[in-house]
N, C-alpha and C. Protein backbone atom coordinates (compact mmCIF):
# COMPACT_ATOMS: atom_id res chain seq x y z
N UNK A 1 -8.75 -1.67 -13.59
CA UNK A 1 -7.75 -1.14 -12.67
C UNK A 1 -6.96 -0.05 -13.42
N UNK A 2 -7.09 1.51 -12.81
CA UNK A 2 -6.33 2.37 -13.55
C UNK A 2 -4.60 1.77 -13.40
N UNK A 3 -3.69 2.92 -13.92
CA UNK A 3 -2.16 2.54 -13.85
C UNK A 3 -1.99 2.63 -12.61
N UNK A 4 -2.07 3.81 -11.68
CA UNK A 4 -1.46 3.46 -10.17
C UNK A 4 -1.84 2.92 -10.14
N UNK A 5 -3.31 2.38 -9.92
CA UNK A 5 -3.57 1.11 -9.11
C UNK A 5 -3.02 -0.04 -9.28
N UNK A 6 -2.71 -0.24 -10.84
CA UNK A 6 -1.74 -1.59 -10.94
C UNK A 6 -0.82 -1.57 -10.22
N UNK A 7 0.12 -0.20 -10.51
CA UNK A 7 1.75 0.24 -9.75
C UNK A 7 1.53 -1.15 -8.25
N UNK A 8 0.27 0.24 -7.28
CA UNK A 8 0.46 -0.15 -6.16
C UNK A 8 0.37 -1.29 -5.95
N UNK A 9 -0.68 -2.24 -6.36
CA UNK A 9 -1.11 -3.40 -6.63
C UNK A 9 0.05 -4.96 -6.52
N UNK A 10 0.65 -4.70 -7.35
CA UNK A 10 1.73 -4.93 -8.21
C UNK A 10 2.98 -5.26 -6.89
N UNK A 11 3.18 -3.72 -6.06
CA UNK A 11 4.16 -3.86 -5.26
C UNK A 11 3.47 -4.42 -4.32
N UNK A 12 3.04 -4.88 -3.71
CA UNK A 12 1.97 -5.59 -3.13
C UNK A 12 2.00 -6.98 -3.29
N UNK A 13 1.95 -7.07 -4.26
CA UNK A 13 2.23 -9.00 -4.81
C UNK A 13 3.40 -9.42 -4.34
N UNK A 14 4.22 -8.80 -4.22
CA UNK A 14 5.89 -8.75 -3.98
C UNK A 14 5.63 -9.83 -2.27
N UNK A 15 5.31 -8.53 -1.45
CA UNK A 15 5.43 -8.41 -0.10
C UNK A 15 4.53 -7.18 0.34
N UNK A 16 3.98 -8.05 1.86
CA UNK A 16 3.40 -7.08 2.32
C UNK A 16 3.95 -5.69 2.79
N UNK A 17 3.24 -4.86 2.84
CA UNK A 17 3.99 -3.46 2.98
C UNK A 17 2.73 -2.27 3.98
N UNK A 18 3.42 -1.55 4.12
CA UNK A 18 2.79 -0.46 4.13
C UNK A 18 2.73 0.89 3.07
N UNK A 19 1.92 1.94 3.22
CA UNK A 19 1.84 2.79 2.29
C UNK A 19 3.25 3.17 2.03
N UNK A 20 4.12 3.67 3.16
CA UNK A 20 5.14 4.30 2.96
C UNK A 20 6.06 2.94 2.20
N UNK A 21 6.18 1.84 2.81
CA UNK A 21 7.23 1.37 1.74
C UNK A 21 6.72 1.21 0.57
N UNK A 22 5.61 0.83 0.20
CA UNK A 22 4.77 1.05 -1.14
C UNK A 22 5.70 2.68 -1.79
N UNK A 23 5.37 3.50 -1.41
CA UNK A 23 5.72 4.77 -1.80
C UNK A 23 7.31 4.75 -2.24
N UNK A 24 8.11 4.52 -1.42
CA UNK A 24 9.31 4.22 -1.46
C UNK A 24 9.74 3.65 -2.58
N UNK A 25 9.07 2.05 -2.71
CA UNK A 25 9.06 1.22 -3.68
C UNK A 25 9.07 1.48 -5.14
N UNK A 26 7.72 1.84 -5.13
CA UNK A 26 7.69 2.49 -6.65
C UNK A 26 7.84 3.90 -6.75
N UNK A 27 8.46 4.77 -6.11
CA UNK A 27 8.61 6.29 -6.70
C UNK A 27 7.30 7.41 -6.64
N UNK A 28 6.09 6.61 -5.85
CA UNK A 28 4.95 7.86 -6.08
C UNK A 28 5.05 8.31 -4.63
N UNK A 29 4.39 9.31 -4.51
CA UNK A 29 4.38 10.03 -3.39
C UNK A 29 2.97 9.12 -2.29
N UNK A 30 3.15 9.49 -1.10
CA UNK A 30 2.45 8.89 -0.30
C UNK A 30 0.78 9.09 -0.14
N UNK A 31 0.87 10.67 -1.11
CA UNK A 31 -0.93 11.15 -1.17
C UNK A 31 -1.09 10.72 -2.62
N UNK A 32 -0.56 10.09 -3.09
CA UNK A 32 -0.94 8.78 -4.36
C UNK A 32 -0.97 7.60 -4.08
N UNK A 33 -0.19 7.18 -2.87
CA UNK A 33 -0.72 5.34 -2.72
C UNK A 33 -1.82 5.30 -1.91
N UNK A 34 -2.20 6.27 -0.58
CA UNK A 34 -3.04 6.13 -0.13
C UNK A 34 -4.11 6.07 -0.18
N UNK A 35 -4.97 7.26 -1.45
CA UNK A 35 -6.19 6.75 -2.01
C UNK A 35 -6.55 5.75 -2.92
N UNK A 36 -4.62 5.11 -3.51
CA UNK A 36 -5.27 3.91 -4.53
C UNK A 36 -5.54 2.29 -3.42
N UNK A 37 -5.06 2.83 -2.29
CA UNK A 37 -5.35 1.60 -1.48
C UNK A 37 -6.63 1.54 -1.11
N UNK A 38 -7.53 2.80 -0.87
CA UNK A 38 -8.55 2.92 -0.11
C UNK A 38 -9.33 2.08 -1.36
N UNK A 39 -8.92 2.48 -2.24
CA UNK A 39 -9.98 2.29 -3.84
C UNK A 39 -9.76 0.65 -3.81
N UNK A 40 -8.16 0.21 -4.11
CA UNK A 40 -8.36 -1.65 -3.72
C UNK A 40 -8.79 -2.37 -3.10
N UNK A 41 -8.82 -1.95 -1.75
CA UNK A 41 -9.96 -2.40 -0.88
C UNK A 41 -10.93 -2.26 -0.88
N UNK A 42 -11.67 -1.52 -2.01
CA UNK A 42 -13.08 -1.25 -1.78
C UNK A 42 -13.20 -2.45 -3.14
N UNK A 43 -12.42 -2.65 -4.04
CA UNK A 43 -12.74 -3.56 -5.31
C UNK A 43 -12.21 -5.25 -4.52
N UNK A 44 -11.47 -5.23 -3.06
CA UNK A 44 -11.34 -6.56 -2.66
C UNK A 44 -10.08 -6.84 -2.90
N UNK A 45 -9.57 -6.13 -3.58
CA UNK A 45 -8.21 -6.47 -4.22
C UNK A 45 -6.88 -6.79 -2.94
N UNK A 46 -7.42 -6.10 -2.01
CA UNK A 46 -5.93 -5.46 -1.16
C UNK A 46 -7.25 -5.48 0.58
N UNK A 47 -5.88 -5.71 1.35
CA UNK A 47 -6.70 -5.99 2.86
C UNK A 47 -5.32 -5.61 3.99
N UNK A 48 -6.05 -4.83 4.98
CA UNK A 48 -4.80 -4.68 6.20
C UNK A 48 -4.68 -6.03 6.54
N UNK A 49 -3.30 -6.48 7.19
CA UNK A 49 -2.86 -7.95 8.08
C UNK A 49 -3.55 -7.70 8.79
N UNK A 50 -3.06 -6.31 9.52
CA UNK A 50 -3.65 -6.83 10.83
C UNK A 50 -2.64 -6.57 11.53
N UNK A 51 -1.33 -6.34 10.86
CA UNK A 51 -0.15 -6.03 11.35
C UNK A 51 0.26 -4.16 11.25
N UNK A 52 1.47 -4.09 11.99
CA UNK A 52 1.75 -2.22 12.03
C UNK A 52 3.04 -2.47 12.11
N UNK A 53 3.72 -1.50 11.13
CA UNK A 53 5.35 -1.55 11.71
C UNK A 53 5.90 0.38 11.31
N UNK A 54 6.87 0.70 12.06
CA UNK A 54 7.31 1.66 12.38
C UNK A 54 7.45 2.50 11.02
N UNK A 55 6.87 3.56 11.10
CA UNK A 55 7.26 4.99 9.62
C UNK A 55 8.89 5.52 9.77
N UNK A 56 9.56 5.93 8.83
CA UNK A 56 10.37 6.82 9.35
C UNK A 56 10.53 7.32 9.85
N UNK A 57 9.04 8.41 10.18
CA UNK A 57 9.37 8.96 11.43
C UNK A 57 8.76 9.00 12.82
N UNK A 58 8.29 7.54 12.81
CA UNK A 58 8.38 6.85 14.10
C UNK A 58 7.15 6.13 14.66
N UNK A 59 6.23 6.70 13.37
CA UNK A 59 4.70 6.31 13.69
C UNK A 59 4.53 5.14 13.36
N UNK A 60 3.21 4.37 13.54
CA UNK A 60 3.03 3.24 13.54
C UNK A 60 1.73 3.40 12.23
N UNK A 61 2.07 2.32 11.42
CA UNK A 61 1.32 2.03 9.55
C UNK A 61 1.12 1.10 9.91
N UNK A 62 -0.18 0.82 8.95
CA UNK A 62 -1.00 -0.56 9.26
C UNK A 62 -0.53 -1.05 7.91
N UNK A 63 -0.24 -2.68 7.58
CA UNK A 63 0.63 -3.10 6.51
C UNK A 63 -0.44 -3.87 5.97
N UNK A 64 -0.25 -3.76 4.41
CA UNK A 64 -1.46 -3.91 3.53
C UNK A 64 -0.88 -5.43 2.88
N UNK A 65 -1.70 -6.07 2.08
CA UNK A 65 -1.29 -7.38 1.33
C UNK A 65 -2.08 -7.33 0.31
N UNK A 66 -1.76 -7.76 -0.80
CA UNK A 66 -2.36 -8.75 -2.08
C UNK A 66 -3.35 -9.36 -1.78
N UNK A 67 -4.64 -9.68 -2.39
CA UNK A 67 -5.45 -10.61 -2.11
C UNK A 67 -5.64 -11.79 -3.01
């Protein structure tokens, strides 16, 4: 697992989230959590709920979890 991926990983263990609070969370920008999620899920690590909750600015994120 490179370092973001831990980062994201990591905030993840916490609570489920989406990219943007992920982003928020730890300080990286949002076109850095999003391909380390695509990459966790492809190693199993990380999975959508299944759930969506509101972006800042108004859109709807699919919220990721720990596996």
């Amino acid at each position: 697992m490179t370092n973001l991926q831990q980062i994201v990983f990591l905030s993840l263990r916490q609570y489920a989230r989406t990219a943007e609070q992920i982003a928020i969370d730890t300080g990286l920008s949002g076109n850095t959590v999003r391909p380390r999620l695509i990459e966790l899920r492809a190693q199993g690590l990380v999975r959508k709920t299944g759930k969506f909750r509101r972006t800042l600015s108004g859109r709807s994120a699919a919220v990721y979890e720990a596996v």
